[in-house]
Structures are given as C-alpha cells and as structure tokens.
N, C-alpha and C. Protein backbone atom coordinates (compact mmCIF):
# COMPACT_ATOMS: atom_id res chain seq x y z
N UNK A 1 102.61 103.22 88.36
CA UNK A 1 102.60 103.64 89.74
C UNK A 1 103.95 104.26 90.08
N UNK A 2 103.94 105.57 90.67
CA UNK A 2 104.99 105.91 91.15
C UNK A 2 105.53 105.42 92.23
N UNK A 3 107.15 105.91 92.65
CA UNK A 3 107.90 105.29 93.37
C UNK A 3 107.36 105.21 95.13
N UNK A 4 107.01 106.70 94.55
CA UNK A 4 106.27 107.12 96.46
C UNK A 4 104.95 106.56 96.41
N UNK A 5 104.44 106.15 95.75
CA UNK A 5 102.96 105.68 95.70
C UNK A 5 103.50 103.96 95.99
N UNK A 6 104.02 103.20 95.55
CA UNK A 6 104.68 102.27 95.97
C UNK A 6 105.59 102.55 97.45
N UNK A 7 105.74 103.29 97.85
CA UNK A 7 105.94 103.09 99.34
C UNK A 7 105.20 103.36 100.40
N UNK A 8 104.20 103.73 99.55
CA UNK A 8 102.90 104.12 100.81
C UNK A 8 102.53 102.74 100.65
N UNK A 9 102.15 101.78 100.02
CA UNK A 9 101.19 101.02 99.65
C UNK A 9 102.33 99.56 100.84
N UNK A 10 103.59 99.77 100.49
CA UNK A 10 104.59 99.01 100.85
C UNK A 10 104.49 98.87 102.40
N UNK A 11 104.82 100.58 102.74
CA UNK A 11 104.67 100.71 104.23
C UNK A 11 103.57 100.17 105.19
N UNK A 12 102.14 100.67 104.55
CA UNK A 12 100.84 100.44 104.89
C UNK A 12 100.64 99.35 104.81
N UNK A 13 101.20 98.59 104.55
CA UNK A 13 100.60 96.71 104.43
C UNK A 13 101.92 95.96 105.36
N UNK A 14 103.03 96.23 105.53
CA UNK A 14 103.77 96.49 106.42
C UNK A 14 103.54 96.37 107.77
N UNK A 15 102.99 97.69 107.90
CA UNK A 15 102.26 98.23 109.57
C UNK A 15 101.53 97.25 109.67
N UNK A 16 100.54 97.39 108.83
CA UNK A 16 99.21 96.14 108.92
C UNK A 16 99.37 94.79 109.54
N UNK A 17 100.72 94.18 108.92
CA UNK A 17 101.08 92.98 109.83
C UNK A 17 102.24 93.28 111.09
N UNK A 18 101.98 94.37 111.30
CA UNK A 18 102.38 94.60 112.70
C UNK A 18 104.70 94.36 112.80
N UNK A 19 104.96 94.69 111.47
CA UNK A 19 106.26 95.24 111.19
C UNK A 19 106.57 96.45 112.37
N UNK A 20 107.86 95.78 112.67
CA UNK A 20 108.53 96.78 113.57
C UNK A 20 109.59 97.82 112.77
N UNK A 21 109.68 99.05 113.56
CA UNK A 21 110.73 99.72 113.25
C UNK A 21 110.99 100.10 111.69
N UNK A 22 109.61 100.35 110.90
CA UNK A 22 109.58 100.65 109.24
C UNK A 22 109.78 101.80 108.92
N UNK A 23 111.40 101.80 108.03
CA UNK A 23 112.20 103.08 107.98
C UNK A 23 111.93 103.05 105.93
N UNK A 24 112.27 104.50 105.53
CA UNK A 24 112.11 104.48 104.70
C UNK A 24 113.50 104.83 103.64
N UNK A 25 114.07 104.73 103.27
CA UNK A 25 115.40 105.32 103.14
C UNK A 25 115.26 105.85 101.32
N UNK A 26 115.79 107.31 100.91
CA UNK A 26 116.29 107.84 100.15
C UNK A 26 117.22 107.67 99.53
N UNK A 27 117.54 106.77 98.44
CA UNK A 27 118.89 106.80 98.29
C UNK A 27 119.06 107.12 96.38
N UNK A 28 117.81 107.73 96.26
CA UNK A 28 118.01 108.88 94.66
C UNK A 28 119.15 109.14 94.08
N UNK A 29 119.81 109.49 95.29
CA UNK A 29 121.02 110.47 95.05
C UNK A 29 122.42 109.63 95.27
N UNK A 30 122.55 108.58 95.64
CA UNK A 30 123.25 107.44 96.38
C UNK A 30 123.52 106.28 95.19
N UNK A 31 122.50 105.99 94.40
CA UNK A 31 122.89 104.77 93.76
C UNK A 31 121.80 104.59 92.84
N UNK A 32 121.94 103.66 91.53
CA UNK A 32 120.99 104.12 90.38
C UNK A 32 120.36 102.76 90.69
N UNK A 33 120.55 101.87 91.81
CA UNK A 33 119.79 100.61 91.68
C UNK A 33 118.14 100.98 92.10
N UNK A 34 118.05 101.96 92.56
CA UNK A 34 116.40 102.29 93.10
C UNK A 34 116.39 103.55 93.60
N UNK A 35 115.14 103.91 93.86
CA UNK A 35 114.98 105.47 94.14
C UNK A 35 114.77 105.09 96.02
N UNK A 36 114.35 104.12 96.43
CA UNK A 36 114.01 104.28 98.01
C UNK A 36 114.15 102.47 98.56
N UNK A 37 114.78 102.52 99.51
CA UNK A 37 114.90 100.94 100.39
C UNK A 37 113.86 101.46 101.42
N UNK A 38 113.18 100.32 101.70
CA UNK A 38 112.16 100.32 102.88
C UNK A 38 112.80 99.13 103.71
N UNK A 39 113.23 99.25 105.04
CA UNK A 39 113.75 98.79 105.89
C UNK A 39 112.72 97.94 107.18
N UNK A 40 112.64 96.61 107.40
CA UNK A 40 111.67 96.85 108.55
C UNK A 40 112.04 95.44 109.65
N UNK A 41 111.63 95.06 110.87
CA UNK A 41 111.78 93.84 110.76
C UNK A 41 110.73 93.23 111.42
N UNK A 42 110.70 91.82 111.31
CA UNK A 42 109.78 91.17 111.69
C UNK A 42 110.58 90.38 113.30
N UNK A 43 109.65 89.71 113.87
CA UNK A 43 109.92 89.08 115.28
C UNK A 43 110.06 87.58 114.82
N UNK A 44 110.12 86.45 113.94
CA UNK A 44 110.34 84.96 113.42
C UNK A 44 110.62 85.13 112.30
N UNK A 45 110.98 83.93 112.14
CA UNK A 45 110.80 83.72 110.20
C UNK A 45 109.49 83.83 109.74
N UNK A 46 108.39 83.21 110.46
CA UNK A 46 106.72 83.40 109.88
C UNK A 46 106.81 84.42 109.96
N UNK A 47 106.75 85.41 111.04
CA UNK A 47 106.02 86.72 110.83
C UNK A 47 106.76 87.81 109.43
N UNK A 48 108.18 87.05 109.43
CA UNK A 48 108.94 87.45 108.18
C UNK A 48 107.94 87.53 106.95
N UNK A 49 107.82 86.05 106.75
CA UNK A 49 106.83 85.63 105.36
C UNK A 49 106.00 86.28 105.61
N UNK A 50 105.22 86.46 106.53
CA UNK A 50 103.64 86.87 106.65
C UNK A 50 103.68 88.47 106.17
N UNK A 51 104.47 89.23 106.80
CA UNK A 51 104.90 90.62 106.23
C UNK A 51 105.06 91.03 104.50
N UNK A 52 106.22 89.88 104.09
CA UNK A 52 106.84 90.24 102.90
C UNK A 52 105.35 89.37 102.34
N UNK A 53 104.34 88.43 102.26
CA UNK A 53 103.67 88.01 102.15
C UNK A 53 102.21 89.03 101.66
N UNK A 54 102.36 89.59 102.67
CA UNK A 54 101.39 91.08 102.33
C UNK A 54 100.94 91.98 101.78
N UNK A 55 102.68 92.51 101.31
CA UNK A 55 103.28 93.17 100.70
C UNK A 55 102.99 92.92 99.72
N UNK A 56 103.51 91.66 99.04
CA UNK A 56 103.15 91.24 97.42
C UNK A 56 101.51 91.16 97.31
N UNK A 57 101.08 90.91 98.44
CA UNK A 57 99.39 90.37 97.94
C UNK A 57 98.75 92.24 97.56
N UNK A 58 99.49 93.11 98.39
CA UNK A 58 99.23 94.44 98.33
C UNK A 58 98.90 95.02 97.49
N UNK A 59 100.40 94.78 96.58
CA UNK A 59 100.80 95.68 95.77
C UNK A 59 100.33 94.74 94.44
N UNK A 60 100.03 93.47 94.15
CA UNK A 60 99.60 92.82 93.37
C UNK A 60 98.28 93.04 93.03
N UNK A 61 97.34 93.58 93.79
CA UNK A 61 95.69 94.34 93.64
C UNK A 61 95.92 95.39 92.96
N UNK A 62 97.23 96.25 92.59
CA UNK A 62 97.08 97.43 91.70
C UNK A 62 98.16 96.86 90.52
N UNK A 63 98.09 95.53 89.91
CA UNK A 63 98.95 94.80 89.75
C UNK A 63 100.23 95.43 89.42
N UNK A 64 101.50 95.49 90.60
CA UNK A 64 102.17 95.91 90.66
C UNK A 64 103.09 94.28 91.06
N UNK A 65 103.83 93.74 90.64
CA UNK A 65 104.80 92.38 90.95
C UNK A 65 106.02 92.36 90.93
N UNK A 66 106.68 92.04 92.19
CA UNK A 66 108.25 91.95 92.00
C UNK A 66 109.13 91.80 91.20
N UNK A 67 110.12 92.51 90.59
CA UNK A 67 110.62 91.72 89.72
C UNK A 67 111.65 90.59 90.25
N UNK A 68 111.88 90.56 91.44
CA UNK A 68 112.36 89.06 91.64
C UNK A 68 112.06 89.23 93.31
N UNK A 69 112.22 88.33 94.28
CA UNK A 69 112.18 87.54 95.60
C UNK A 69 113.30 86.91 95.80
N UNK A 70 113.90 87.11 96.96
CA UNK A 70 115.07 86.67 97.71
C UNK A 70 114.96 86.71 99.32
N UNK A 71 115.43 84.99 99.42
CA UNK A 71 115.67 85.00 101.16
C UNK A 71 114.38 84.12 101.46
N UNK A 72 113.33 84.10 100.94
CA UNK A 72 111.80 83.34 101.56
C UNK A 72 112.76 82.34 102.55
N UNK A 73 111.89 82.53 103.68
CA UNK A 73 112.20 81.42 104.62
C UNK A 73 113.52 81.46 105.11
N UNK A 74 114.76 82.54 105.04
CA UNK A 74 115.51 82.90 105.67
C UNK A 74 115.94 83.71 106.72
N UNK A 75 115.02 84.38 107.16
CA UNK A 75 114.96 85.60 107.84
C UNK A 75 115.43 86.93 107.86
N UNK A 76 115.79 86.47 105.95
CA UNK A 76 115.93 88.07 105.67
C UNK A 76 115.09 88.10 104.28
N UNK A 77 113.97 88.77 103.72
CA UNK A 77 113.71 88.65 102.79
C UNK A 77 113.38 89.69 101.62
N UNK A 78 113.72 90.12 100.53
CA UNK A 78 114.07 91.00 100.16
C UNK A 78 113.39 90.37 98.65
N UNK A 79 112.02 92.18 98.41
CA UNK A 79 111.52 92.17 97.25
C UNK A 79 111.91 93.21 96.55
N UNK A 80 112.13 92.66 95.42
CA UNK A 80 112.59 94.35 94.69
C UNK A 80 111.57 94.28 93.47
N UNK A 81 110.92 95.63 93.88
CA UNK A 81 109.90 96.31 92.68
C UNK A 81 110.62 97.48 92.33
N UNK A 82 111.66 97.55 91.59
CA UNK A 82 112.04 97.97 90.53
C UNK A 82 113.47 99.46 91.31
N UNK A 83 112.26 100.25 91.36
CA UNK A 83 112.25 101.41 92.15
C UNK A 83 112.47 101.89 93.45
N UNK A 84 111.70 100.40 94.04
CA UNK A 84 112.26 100.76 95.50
C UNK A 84 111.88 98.96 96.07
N UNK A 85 112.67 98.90 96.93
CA UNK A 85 113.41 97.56 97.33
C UNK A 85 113.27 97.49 98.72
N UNK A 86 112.29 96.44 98.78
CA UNK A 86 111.50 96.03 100.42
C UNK A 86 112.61 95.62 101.17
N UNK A 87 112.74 95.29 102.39
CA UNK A 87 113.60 94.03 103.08
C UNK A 87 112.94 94.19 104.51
N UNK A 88 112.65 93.26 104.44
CA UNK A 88 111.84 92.52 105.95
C UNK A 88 113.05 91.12 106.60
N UNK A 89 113.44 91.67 107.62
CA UNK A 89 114.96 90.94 108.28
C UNK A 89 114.42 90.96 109.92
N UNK A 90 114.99 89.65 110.47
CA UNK A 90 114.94 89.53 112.14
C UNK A 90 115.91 90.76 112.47
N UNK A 91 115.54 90.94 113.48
CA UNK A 91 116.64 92.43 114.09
C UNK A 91 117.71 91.84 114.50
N UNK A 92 118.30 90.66 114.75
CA UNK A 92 119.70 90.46 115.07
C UNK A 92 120.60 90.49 113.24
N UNK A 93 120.05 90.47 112.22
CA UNK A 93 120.32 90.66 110.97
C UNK A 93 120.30 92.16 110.51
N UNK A 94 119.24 92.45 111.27
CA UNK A 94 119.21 93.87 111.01
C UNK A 94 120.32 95.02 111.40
N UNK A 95 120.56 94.51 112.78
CA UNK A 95 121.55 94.99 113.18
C UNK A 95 122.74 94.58 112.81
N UNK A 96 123.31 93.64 112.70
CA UNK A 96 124.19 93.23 111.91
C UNK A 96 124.66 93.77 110.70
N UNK A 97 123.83 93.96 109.51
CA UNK A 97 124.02 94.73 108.51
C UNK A 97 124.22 96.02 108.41
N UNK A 98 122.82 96.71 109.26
CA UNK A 98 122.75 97.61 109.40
C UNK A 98 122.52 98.58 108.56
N UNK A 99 121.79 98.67 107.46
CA UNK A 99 121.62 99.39 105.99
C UNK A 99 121.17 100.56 106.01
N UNK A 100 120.36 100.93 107.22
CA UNK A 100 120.19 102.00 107.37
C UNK A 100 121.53 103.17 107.37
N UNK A 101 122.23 102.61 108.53
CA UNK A 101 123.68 103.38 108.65
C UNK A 101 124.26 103.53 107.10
N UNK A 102 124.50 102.52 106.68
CA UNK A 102 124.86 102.04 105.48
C UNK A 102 124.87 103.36 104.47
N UNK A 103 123.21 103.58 104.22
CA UNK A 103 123.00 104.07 102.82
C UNK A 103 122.93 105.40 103.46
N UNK A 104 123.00 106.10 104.57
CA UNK A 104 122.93 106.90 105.14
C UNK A 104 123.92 107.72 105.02
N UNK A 105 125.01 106.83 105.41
CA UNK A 105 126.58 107.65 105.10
C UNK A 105 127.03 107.60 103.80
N UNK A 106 126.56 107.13 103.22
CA UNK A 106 126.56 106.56 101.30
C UNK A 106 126.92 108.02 101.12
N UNK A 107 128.14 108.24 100.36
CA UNK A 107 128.37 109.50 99.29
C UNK A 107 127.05 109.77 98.56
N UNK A 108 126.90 110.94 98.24
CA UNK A 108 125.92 110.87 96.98
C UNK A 108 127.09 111.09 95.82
N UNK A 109 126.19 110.48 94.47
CA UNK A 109 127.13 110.06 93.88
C UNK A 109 126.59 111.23 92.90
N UNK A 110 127.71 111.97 92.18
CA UNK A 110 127.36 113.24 91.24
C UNK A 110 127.30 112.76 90.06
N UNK A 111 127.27 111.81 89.59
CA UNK A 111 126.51 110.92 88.02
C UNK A 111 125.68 111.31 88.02
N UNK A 112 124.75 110.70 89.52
CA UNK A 112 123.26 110.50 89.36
C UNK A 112 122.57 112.27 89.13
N UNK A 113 121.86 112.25 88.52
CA UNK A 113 120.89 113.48 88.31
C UNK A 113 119.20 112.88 88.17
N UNK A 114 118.81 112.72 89.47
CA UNK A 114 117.40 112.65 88.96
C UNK A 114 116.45 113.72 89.35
C-alpha cells in the first residue's frame, strides 16, 4: 500500500470518529523518518483511543499494522506505519507542541531526494 493510499484510509476513519481539525503534513522533503504526519485531535482521552482505535482496526482490514504505538491512554497518541505517522493529541497538547508549525518551517533538507 502506498503512502497516499495510507492517508486516505488514515484520514477517512479519522473523520469517521468525528476527529477534529485533520491536517495532513508533507514532510518528503524535510526528514527521512516518513513521507507524511497526519495531525488531528480528539476532545478526551476516550475519544483519543476511540480515534487512534479506528485507525488501526482500518488499516488492519487491508492488513496494514503499526510498526509500533505510543502514548495509549495519554492524550497524545501516536501510530507510526512506517511512511506516514498518525498522532491523535487533546488540543491543549496540540497547541503546545504545535507540529504543524513545526514541520512547516522545517528546512528541506538537500540529502533527501525522493
């Protein structure tokens, strides 16, 4: 499965549990850890799980599986499938971090050639 085919599938199950504010971020050109961060947040810690919860049940029907899980039950939780790297966070975390800004102003880095 490709990277963008994994973010449709990411996004769309996402929306589905009613994820706020689901940004998609580019960062190809930025850093060799993944081709795209999907940004989103949830309103509790449940609706956290229930989101990132989704997600895996989603993308696990085209068996597609994280290679690892971080945060369950913290209110920031962060799956990374390989390529591109979920994070479902309460918005006072969100804002806080702020990753969007983040990878946004990110140099692109002239190593990378993809």
């Amino acid at each position: 499965m490709t990277a963008e085919e994994k973010v449709s599938k990411i996004t769309e199950a996402a929306d589905d549990m009613k994820a706020e504010q689901i940004e998609t971020l580019d960062v190809r050109q930025k850093t060799s850890v993944a081709e795209y961060f999907i940004v989103c947040s949830g309103t509790s810690d449940r609706h956290i799980d229930s989101i990132a919860e989704r997600v895996a049940e989603k993308l696990a029907l085209v068996k597609v599986k994280p290679l690892r899980i971080e945060g369950e039950r913290s209110g920031w939780v962060l799956q990374d499938y390989g390529d591109v790297i979920f994070h479902v966070m309460k918005e006072e975390q969100r804002q806080f971090y702020d990753l969007e800004t983040l990878w946004k102003n990110a140099a692109n880095d002239p190593n990378l050639t993809r």
